[in-house]
Protein backbone atom coordinates (compact mmCIF):
# COMPACT_ATOMS: atom_id res chain seq x y z
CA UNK A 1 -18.82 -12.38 -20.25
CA UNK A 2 -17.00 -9.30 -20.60
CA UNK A 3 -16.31 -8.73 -17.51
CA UNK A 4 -14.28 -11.72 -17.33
CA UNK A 5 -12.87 -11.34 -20.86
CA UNK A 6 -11.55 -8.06 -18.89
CA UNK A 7 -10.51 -10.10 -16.18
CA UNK A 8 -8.63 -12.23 -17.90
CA UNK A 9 -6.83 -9.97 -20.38
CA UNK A 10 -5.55 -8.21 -17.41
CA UNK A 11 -4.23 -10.87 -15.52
CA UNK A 12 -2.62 -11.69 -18.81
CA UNK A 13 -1.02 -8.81 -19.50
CA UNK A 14 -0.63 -6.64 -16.47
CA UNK A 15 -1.68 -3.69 -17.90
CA UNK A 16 -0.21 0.16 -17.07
CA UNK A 17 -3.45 1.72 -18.75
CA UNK A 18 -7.17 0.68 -19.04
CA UNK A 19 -9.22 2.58 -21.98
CA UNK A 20 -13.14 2.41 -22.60
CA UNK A 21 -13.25 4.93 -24.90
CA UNK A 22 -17.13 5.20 -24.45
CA UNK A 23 -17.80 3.35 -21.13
CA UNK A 24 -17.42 0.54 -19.32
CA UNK A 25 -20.25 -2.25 -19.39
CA UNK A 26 -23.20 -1.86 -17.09
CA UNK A 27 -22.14 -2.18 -13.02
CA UNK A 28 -18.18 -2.02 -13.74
CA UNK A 29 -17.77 1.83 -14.39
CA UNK A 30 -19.10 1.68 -10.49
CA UNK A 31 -17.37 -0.85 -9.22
CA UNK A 32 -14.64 -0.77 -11.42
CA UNK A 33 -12.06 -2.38 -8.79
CA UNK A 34 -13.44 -5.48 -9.05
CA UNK A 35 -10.89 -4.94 -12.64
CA UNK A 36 -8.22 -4.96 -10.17
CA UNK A 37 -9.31 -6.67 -6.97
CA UNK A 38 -10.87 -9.85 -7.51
CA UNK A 39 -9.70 -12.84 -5.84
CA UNK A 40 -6.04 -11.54 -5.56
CA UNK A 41 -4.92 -8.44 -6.85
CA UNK A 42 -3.12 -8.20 -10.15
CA UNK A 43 0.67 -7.69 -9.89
CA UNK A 44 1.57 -4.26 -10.02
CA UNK A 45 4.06 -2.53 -12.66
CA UNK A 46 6.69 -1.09 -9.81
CA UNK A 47 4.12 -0.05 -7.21
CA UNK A 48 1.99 1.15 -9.86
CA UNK A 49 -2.00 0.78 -10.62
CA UNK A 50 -3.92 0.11 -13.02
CA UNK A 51 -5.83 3.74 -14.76
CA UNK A 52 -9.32 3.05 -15.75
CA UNK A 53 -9.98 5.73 -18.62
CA UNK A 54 -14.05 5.73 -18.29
CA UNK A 55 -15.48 7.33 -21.04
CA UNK A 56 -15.68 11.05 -22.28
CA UNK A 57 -17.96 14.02 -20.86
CA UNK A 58 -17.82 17.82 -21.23
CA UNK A 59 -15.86 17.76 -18.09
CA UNK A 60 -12.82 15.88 -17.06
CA UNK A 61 -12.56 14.23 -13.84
CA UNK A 62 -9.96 11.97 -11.62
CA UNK A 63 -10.18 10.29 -8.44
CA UNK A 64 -8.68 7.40 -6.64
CA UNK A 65 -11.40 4.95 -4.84
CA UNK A 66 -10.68 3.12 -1.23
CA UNK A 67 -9.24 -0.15 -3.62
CA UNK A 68 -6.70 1.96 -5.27
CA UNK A 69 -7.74 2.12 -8.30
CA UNK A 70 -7.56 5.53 -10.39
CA UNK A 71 -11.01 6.22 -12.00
CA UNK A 72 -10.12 9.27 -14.97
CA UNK A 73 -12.69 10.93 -17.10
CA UNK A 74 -10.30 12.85 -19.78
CA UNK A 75 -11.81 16.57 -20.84
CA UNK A 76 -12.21 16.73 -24.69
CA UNK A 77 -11.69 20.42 -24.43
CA UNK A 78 -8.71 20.17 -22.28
CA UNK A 79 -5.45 18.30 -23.97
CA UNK A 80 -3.19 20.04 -21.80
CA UNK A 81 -5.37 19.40 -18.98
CA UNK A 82 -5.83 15.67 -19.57
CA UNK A 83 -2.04 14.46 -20.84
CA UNK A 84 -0.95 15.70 -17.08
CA UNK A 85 -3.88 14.24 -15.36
CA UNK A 86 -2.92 11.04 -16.94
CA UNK A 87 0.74 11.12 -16.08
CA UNK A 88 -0.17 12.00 -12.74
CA UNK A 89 -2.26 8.83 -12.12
CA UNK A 90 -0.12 6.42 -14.15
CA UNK A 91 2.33 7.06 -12.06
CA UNK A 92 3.47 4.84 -9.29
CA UNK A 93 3.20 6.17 -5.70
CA UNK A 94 6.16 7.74 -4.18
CA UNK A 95 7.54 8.04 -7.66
CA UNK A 96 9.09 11.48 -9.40
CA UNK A 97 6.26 12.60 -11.87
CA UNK A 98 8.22 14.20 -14.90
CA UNK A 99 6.54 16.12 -18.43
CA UNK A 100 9.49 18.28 -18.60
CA UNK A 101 12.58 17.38 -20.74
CA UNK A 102 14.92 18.24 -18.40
CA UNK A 103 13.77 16.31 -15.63
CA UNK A 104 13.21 13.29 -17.89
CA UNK A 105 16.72 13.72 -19.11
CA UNK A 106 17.66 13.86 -15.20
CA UNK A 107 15.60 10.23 -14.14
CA UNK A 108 16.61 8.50 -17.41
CA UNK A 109 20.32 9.28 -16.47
CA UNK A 110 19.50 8.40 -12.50
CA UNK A 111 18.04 4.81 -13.87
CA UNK A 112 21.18 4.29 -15.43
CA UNK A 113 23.23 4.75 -12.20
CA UNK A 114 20.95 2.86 -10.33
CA UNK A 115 22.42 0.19 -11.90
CA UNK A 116 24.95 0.50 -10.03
CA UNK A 117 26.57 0.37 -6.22
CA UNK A 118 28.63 4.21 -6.67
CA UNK A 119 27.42 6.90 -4.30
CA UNK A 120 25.12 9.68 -4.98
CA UNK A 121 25.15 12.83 -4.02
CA UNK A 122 21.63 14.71 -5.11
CA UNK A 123 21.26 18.55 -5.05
CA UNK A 124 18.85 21.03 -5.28
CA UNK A 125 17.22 23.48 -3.55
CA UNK A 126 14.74 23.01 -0.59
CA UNK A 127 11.57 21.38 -1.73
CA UNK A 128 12.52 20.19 -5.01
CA UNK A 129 11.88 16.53 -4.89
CA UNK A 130 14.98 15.18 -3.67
CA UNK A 131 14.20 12.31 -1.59
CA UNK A 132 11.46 11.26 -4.22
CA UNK A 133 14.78 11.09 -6.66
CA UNK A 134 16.44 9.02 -4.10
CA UNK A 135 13.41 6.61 -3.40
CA UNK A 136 13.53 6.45 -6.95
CA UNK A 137 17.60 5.49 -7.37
CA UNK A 138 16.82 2.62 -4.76
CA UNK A 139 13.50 1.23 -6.35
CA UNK A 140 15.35 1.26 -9.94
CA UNK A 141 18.22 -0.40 -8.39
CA UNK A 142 19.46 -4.20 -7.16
CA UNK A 143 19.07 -3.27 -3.88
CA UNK A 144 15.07 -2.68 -4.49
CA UNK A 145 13.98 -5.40 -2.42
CA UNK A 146 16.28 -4.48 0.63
CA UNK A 147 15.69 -1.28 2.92
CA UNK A 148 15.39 2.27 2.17
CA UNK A 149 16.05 3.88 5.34
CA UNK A 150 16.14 7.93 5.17
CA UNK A 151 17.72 9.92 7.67
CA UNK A 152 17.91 13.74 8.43
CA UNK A 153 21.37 14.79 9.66
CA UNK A 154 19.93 17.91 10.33
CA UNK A 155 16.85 17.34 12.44
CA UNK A 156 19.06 14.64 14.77
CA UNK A 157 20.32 15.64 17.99
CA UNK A 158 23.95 16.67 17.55
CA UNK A 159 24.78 14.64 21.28
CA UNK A 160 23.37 11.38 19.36
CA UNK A 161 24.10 11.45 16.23
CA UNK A 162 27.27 8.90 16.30
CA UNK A 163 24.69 6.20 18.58
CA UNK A 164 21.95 6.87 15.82
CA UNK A 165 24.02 6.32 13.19
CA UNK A 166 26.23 3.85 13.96
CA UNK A 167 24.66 1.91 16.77
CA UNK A 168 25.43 1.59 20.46
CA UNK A 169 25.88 -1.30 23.10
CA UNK A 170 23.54 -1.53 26.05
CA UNK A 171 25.33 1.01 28.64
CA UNK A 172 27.84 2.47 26.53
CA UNK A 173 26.09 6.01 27.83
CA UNK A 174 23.72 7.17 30.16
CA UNK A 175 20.51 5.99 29.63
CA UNK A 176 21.48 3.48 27.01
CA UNK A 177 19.35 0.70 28.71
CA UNK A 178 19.76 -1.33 25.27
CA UNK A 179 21.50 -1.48 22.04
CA UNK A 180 20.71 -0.12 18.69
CA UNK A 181 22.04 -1.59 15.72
CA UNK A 182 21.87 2.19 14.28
CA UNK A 183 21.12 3.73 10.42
CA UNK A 184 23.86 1.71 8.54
CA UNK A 185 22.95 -1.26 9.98
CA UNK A 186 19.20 -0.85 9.79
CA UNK A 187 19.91 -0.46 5.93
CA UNK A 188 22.04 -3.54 5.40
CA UNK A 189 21.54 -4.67 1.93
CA UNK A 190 19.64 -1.55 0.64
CA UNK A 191 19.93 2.16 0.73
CA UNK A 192 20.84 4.47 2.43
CA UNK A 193 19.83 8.17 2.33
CA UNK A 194 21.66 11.00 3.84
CA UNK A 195 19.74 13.93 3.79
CA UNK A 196 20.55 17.39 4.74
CA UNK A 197 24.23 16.06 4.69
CA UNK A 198 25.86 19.55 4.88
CA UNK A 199 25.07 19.79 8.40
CA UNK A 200 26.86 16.70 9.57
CA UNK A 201 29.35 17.91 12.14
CA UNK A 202 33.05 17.66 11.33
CA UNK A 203 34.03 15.25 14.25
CA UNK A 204 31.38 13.02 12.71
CA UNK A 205 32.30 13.51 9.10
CA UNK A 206 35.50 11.46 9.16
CA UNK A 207 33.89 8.60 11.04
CA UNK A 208 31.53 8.93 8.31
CA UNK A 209 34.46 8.56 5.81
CA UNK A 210 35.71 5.63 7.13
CA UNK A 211 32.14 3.90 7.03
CA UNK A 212 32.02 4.54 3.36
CA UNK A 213 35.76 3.53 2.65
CA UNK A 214 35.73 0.41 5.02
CA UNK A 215 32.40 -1.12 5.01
CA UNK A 216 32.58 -1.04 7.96
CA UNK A 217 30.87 0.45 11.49
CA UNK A 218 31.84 0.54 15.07
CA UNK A 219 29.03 0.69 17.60
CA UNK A 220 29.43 2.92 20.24
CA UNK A 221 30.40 1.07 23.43
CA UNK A 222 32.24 -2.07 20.84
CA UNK A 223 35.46 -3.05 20.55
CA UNK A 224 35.16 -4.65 17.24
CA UNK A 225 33.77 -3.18 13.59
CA UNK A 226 30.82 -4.73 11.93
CA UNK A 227 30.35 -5.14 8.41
CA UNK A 228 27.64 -3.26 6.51
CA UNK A 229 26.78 -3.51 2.73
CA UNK A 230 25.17 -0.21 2.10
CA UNK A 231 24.68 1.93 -0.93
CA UNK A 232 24.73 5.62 0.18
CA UNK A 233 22.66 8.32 -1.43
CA UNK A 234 23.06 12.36 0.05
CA UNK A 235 20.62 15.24 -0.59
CA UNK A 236 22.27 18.87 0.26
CA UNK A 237 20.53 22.14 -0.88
CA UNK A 238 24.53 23.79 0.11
CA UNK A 239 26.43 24.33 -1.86
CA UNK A 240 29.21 21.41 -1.01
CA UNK A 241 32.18 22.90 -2.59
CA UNK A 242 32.04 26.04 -0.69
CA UNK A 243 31.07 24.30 2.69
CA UNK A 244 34.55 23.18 1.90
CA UNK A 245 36.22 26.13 1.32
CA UNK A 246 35.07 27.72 4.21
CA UNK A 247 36.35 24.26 6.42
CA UNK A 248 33.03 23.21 7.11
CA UNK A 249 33.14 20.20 5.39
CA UNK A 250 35.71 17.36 4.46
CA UNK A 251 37.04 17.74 1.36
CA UNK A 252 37.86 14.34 1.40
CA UNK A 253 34.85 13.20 2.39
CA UNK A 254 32.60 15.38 -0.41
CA UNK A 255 35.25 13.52 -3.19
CA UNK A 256 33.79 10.16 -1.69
CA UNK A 257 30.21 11.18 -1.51
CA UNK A 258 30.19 13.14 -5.33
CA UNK A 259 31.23 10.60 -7.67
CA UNK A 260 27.90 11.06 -9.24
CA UNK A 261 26.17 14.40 -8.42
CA UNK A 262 22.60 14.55 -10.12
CA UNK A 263 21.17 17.92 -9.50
CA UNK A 264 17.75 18.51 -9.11
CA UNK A 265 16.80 22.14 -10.84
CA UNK A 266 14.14 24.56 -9.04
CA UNK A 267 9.88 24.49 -10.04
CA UNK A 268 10.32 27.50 -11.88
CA UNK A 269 13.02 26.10 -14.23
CA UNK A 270 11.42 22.74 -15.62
CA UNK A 271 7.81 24.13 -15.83
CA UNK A 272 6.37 21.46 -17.60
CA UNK A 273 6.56 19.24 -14.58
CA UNK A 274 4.33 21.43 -12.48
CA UNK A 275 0.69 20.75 -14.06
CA UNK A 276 1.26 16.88 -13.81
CA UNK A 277 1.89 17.31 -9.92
CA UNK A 278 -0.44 19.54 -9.53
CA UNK A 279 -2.68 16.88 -10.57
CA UNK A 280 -0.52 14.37 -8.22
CA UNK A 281 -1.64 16.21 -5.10
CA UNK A 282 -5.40 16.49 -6.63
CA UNK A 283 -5.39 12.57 -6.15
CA UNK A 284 -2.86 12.68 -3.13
CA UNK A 285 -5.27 14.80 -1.31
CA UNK A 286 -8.78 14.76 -2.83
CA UNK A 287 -9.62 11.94 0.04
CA UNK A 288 -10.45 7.97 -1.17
CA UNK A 289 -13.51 7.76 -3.14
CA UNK A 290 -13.94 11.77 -3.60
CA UNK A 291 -16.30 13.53 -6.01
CA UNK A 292 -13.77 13.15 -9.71
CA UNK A 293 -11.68 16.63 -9.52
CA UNK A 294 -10.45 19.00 -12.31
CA UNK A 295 -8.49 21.75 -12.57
CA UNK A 296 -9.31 24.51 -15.01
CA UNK A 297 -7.56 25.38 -17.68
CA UNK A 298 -7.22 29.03 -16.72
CA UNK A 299 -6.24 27.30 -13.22
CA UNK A 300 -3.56 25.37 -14.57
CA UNK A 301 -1.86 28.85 -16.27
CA UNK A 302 -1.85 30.27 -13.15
CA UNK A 303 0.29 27.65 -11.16
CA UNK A 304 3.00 27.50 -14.47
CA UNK A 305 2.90 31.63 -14.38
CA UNK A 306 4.14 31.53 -10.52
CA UNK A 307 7.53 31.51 -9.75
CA UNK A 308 7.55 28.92 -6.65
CA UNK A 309 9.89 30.08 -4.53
CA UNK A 310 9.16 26.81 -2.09
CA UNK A 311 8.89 24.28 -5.08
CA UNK A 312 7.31 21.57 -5.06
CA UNK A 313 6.27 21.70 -1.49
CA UNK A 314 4.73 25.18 -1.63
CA UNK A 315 2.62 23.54 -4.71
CA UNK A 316 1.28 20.93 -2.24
CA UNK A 317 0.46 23.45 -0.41
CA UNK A 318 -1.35 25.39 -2.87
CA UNK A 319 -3.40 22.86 -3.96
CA UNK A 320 -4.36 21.63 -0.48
CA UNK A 321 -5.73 24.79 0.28
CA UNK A 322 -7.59 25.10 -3.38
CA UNK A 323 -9.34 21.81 -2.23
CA UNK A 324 -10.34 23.23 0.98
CA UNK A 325 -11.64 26.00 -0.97
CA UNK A 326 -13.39 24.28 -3.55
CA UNK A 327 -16.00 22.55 -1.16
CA UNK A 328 -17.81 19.93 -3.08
CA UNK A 329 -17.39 21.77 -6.04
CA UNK A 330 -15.40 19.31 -8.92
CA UNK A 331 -13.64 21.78 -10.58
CA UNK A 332 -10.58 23.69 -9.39
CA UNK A 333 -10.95 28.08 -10.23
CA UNK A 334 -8.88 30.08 -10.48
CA UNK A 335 -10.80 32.15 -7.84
CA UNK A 336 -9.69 29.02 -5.53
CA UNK A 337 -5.64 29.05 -6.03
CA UNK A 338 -4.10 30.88 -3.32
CA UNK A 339 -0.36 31.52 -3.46
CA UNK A 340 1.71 31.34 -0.75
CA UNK A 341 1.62 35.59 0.41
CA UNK A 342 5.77 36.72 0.23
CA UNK A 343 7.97 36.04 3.67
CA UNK A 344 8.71 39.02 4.67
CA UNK A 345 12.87 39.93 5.45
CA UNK A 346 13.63 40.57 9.11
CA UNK A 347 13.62 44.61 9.84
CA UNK A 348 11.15 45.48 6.89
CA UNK A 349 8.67 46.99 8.59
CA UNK A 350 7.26 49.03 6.08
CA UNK A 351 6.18 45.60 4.43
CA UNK A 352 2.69 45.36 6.03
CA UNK A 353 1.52 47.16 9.32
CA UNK A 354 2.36 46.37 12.68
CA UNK A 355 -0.94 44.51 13.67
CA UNK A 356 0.00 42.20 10.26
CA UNK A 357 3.43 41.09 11.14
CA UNK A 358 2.31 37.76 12.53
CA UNK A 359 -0.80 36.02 12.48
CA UNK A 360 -3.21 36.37 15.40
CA UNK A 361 -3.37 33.78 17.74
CA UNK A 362 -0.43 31.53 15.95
CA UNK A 363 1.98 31.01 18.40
CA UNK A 364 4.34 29.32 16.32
CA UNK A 365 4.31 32.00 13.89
CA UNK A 366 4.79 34.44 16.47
CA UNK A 367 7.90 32.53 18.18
CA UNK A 368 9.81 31.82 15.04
CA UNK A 369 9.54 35.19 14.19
CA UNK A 370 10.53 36.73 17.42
CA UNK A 371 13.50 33.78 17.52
CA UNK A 372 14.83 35.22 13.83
CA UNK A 373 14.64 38.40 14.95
CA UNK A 374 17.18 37.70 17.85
CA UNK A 375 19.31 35.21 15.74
CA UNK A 376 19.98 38.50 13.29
CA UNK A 377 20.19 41.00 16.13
CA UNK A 378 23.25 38.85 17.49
CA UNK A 379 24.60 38.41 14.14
CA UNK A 380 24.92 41.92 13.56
CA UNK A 381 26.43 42.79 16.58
CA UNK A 382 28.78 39.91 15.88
CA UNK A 383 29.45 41.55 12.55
CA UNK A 384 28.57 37.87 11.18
CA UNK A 385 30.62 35.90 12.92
CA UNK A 386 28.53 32.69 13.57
CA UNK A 387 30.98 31.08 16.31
CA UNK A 388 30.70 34.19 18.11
CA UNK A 389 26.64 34.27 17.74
CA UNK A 390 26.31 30.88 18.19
CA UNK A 391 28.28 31.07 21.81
CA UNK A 392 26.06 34.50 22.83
CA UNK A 393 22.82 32.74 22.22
CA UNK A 394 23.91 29.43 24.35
CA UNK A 395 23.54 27.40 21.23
CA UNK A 396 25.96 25.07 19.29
CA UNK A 397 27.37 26.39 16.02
CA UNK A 398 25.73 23.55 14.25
CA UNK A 399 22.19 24.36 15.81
CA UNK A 400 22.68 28.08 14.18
CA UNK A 401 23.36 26.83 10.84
CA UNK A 402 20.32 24.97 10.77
CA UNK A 403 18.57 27.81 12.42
CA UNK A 404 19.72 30.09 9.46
CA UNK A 405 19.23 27.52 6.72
CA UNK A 406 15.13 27.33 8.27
CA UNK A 407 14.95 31.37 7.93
CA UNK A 408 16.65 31.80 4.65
CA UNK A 409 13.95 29.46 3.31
CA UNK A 410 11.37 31.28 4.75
CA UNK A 411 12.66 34.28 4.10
CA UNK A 412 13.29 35.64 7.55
CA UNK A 413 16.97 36.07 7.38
CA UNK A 414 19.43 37.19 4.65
CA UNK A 415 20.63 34.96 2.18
CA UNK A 416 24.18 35.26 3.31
CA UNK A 417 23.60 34.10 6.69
CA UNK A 418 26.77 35.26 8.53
CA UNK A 419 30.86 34.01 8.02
CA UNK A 420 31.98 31.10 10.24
């Protein structure tokens, strides 16, 4: 009877939140998806599911089972503690997770554009979140039920980039057995999201332009333009305006994509957001029906005392390796958070002994090294000229930028990366 009471209610109401503030009856605590997935699954609330609060003990607990559903034990002793763990599985997948004001301030304003069909351009440093704030523009906007199609301007061969974005015709190039309808038409009636945007080459920049101002595409290998309806959203972690000054990029092209920047601010500086995703990647990562996970309190100061100098991604990280750690153990110690260990600047080599410079045995580690190494060598001897690097080490100049922006990250290279 009152599990179909339950039942009911929830079809009824499509609830965000489930609370038994003692337990739920006999058999449902277990199986508590049956809540959720019965004959047909209850309509989520923008991708998100249901939270069944089960109870109180002297230690809190969260998982997500195989169906889904969130199962959350809060920790009476832990307020802090449980108030993220509950934002963190309340919220919908692929979502931002927010507790601090400015970031709140930043999606409430980013719902309101949403709204409507201007451009975007989001900023913020590498790892911050910015294509979660673009899914998020999109799934908040008209266009929610069309695509969301994400592309890296960066990681794109430079020789392909018009064909990939635009489309080709079958034999408009060398091995083009067949056309492409390319990135702008792939997201006809939704969004689409420019990442990286700052490393778009100029030649391409003003065919760019015209997309934007025109509506329009031209395959490669057409005669004719095709319509597109696209909404365009950009990530950069440059800073645009002096990618301009130096004539890297269109100035008349950063005027169309800015009209409404939204700028994303670094881990360190909206620290109330970091114990909330922390508990995010508990549940991203703690595996479908896992042992209910916790982090201590005294775990929890330790990730909002570090500075995260990789953001949000080094916290995945972090917590990854604190799960790996943990074993079967439910509860996160501190003894199991492991930060990140300092990237160590090209030339220091009083920073740890030779036999400690790379890992043993990594050969990635070991190559990119060795490759930053070179890229700085040649940039010295260039005195910083990156036309004149980039033609010594057989690359294009656009290929070194992206090198550089990889080892500034990392902190392999200096920060100011040459002069063009």
């Amino acid at each position: 009877m009152i599990r179909n009471r339950a039942t009911e209610t929830m079809r009824q109401r499509h609830p965000a939140l489930i609370a038994s503030l003692h337990s739920l009856p006999a058999g449902l605590a277990h199986d508590a998806p049956v809540l959720c997935c019965d004959d047909e699954p209850l309509p989520p609330r923008r991708g998100g599911t249901p939270v069944v609060v089960v109870g109180q003990g002297c230690l809190g607990g969260i998982a997500r089972n195989a169906g889904g559903l969130t199962a959350f034990t809060p920790d009476p002793h832990d307020a802090d503690g449980t108030r993220a763990a509950l934002l963190a599985a309340m919220a919908p997948a692929g979502m931002p997770i927010a507790a601090d004001p400015a970031t709140l301030a930043l999606l409430a304003l980013a719902e309101r554009v949403a709204a409507s069909e201007i451009p975007v351009l989001v900023e913020g440093p590498t790892g911050t979140g910015k294509e979660v704030l673009a899914r998020f523009l999109h799934s908040a906007s008209p266009r929610s039920e069309g695509p969301f199609v994400a592309v890296n301007c960066a990681a794109m061969p430079e020789a392909m980039l018009e064909a990939l974005l635009f489309g080709h015709r079958k034999g408009a190039f060398t091995g083009a057995s067949e056309s492409h309808e390319g990135f702008f038409r792939a997201a006809h009636g939704g969004t689409l999201l420019l990442d990286e945007i700052g490393e778009l080459p100029l030649a391409l920049q003003s065919k760019l332009l015209r997309a934007l101002q025109e509506g329009e595409v031209v395959p490669l290998g057409a005669t004719a333009p095709v319509k597109v309806d696209v909404r365009v959203v950009a990530c950069t972690n440059r800073h645009l305006p002096r990618e301009v000054e130096a004539g890297r990029f269109r100035e008349d092209l950063y005027y169309r994509l800015n009209v409404f920047p939204l700028r994303l601010s670094a881990l360190r500086d909206r620290p109330q957001d970091i114990a909330p995703l922390a508990f995010a990647m508990l549940l991203r990562h703690g595996g479908a029906a896992a042992t209910p996970r916790w982090i201590a309190p005294e775990a929890l100061a330790m990730l909002r005392a570090h500075p995260w100098p990789g953001n949000v991604r080094e916290l995945e990280n972090v917590i990854r390796r604190a799960l790996l750690l943990a074993g079967d153990r439910p509860l996160i110690a501190p003894a199991d958070i492991r930060f990140d260990a300092p990237a160590r600047a090209v030339g220091d080599d009083a920073a740890c002994p030779p036999a400690q410079k790379t890992r043993s045995g990594h050969l990635s580690d070991i190559a990119f090294r060795s490759e930053a190494d070179a890229i700085q060598r040649v940039l010295d001897e260039c005195g910083g000229h990156r036309g004149d690097t980039a033609r010594r080490l057989g690359i294009s100049e656009r290929t070194l930028r992206y090198r550089l922006a990889q080892m500034r990250d990392s902190g392999l290279i200096a920060a100011a990366g040459g002069r063009p």
